[in-house]
N, C-alpha and C. Protein backbone atom coordinates (compact mmCIF):
# COMPACT_ATOMS: atom_id res chain seq x y z
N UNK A 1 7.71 20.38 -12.59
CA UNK A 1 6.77 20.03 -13.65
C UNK A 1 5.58 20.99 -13.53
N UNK A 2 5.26 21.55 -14.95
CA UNK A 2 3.72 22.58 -14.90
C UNK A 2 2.82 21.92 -14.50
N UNK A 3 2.02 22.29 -14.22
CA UNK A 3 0.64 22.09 -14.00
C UNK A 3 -0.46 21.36 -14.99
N UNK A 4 -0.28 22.25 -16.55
CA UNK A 4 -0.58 21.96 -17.75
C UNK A 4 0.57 20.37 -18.23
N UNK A 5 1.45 20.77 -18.20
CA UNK A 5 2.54 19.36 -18.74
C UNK A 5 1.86 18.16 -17.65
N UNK A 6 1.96 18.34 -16.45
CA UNK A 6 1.39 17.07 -15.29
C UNK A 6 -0.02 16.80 -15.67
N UNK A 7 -0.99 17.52 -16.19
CA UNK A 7 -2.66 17.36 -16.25
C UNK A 7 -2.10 16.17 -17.65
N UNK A 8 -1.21 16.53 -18.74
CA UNK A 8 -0.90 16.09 -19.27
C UNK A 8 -0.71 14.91 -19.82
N UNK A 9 0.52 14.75 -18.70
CA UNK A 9 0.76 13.59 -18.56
C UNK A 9 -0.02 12.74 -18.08
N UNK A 10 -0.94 12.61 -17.23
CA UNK A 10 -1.84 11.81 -16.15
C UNK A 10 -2.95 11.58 -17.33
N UNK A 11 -3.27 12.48 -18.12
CA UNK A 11 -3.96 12.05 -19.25
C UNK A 11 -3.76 11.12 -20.08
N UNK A 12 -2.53 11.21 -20.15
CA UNK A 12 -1.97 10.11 -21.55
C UNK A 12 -1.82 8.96 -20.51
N UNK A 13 -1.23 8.55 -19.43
CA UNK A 13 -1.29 7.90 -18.98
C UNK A 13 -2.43 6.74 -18.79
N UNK A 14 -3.85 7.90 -18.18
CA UNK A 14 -4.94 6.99 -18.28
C UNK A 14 -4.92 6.28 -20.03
N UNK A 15 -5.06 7.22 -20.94
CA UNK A 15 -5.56 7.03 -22.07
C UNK A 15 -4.69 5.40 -22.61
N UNK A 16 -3.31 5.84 -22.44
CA UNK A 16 -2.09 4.11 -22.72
C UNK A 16 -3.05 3.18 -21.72
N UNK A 17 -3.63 3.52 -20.48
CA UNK A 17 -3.71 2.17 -19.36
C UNK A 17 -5.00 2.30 -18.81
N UNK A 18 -6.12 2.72 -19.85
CA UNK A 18 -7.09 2.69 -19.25
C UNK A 18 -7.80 1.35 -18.32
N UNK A 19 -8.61 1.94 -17.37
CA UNK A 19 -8.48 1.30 -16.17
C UNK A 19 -7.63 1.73 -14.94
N UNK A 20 -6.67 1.92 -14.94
CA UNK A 20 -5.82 2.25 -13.79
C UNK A 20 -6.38 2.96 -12.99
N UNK A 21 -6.35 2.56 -11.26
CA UNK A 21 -6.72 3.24 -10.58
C UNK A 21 -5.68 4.54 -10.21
N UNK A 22 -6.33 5.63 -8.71
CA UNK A 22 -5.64 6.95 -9.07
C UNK A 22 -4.44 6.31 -8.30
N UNK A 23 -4.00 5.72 -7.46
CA UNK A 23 -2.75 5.02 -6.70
C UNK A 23 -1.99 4.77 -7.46
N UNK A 24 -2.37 3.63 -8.39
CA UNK A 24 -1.45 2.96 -8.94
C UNK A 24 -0.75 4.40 -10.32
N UNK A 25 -1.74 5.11 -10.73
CA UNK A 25 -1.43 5.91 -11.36
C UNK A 25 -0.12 7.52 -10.84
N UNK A 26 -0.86 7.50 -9.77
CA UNK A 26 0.15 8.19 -8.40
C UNK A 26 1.74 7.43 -8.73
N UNK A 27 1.61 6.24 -8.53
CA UNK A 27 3.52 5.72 -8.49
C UNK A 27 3.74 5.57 -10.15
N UNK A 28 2.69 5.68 -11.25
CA UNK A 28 3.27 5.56 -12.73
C UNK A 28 4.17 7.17 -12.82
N UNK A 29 3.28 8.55 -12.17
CA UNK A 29 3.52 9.77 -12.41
C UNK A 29 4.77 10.31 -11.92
N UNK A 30 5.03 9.52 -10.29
CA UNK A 30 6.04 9.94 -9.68
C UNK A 30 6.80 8.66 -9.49
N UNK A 31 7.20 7.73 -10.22
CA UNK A 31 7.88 6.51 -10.84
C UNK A 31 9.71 6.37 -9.69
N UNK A 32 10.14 8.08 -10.42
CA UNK A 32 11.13 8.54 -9.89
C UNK A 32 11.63 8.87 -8.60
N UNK A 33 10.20 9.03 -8.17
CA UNK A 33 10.52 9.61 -6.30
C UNK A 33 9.93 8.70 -5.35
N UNK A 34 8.94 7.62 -5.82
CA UNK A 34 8.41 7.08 -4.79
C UNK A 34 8.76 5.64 -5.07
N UNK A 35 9.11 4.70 -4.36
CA UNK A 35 9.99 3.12 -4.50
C UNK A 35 8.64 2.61 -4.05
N UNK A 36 8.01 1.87 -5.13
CA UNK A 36 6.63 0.87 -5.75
C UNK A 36 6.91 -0.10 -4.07
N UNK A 37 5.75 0.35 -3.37
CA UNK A 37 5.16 -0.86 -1.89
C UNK A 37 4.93 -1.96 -2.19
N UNK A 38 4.99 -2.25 -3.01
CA UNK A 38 3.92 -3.60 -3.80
C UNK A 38 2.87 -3.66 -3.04
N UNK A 39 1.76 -2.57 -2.68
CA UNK A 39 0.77 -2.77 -2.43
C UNK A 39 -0.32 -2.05 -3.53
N UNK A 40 -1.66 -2.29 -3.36
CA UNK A 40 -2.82 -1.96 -4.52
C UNK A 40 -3.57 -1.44 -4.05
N UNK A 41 -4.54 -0.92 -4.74
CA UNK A 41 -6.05 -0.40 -4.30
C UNK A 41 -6.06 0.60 -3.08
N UNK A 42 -6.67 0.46 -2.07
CA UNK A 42 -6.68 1.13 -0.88
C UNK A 42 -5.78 1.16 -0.16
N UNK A 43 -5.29 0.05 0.18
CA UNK A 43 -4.17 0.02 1.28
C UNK A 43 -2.96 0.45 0.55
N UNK A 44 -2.36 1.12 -0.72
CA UNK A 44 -1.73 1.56 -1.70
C UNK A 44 -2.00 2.89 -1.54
N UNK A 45 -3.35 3.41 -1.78
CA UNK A 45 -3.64 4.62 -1.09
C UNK A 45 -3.31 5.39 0.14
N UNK A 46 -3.54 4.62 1.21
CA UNK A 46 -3.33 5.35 2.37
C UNK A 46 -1.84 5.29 2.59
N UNK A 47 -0.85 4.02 2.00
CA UNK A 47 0.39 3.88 2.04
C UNK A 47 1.00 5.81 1.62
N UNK A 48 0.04 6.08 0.45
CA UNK A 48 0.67 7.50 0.00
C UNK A 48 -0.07 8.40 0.46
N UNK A 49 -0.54 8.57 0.98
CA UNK A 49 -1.42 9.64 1.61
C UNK A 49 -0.51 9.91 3.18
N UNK A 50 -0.13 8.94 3.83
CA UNK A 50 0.94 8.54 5.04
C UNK A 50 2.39 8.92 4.50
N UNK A 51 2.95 8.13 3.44
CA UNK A 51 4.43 8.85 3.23
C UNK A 51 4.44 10.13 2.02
N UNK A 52 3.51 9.99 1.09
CA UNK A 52 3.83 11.02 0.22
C UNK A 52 2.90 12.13 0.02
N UNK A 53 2.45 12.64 1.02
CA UNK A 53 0.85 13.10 0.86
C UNK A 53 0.91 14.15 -0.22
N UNK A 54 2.12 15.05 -0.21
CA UNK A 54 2.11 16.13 -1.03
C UNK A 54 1.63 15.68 -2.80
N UNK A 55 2.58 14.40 -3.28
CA UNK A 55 2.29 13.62 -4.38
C UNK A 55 0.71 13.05 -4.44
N UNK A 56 0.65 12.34 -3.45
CA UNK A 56 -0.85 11.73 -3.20
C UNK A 56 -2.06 13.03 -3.61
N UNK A 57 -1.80 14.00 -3.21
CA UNK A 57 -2.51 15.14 -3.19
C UNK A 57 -2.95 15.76 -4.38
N UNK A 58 -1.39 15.75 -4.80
CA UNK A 58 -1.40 16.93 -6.15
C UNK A 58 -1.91 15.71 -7.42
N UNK A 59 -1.88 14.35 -7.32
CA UNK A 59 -2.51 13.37 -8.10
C UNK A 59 -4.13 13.35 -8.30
N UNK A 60 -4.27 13.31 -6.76
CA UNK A 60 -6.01 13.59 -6.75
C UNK A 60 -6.41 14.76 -7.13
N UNK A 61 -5.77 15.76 -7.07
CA UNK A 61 -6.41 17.49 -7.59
C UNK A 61 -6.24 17.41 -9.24
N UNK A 62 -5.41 16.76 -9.61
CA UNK A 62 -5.11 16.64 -11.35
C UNK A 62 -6.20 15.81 -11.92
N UNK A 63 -6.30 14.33 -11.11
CA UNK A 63 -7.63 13.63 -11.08
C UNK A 63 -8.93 14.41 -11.54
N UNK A 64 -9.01 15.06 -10.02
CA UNK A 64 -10.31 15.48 -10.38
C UNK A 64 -10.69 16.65 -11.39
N UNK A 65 -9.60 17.25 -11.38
CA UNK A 65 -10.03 18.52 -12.94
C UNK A 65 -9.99 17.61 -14.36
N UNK A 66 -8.89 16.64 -14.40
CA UNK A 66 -9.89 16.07 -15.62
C UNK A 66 -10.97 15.61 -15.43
N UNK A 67 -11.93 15.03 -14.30
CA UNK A 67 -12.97 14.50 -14.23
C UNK A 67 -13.93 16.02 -14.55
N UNK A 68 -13.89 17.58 -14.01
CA UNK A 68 -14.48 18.14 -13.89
C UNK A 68 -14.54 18.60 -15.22
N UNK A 69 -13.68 18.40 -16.04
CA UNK A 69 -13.51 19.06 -17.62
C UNK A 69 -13.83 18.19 -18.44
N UNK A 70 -14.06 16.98 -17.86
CA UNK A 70 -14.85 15.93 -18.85
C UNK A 70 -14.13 15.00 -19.63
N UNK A 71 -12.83 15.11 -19.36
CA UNK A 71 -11.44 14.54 -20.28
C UNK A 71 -11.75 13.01 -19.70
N UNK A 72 -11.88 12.27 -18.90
CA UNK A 72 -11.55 11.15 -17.97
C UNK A 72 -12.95 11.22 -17.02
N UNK A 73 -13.26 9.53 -17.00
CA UNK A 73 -14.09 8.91 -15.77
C UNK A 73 -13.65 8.34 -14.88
N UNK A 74 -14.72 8.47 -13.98
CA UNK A 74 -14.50 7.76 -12.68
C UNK A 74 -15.16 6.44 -12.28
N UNK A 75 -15.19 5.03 -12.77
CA UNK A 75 -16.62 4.21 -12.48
C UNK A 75 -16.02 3.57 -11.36
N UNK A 76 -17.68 3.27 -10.73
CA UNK A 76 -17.82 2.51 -9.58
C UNK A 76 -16.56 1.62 -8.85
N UNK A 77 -15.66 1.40 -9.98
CA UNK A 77 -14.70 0.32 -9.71
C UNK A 77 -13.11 1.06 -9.11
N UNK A 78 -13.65 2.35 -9.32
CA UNK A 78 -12.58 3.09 -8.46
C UNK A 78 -11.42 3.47 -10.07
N UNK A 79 -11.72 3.10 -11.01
CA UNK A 79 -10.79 2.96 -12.24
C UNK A 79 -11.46 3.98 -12.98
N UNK A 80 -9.79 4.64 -13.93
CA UNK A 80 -10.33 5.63 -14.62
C UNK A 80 -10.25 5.43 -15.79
N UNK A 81 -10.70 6.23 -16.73
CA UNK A 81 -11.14 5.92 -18.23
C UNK A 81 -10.86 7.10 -19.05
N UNK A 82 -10.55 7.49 -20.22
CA UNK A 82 -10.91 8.61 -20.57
C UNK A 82 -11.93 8.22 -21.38
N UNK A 83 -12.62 9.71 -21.24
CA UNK A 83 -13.91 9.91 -22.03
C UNK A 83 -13.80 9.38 -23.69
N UNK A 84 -15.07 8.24 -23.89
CA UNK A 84 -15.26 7.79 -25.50
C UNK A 84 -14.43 6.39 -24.99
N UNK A 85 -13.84 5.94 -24.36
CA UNK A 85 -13.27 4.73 -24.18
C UNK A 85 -14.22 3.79 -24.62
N UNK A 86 -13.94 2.85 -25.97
CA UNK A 86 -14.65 1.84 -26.07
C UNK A 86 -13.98 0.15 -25.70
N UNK A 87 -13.38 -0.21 -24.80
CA UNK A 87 -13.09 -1.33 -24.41
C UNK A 87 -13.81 -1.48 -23.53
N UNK A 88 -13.48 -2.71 -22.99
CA UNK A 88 -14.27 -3.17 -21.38
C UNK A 88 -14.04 -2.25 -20.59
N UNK A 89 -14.88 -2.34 -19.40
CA UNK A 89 -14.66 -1.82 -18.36
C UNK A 89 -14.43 -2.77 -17.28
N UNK A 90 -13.19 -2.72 -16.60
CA UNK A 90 -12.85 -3.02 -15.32
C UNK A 90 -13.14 -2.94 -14.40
């Protein structure tokens, strides 16, 4: 998968499920390769950072260039948004 197609996707993703944190968004992207812990939040995190770091990795670097390009937020709640989102915030 490109680089551009993956920034992509992780975009539309937030945009369908805004709110979603970057973990849970991590097993929406790689659905196919990684078998769902049933765990959440943090301890979901380090679960992939421990078995999948390469995925875990390349999620947070996609993360943060939409955050740096302004496409998608980051609030306090650890949940992302894209930019202009008018629903609640989580």
């Amino acid at each position: 998968m490109n680089r551009d197609h993956l920034l992509q996707e992780i975009y539309d993703i937030i945009s369908n499920d805004p709110g979603i944190d970057t973990p849970e968004l991590c097993l929406e992207v790689y659905r196919a390769d990684v078998n769902d812990p049933d765990l959440s939040g943090e301890t979901l995190a380090n679960w992939l950072s421990e078995w999948h770091p390469e995925l875990w990795t390349k999620t947070c670097d996609h993360v943060d260039q939409l955050i740096e390009t302004g496409h998608i937020v980051f609030v306090d709640s650890g949940n992302l948004y894209p930019v202009g989102y008018q629903g609640d915030l989580v």
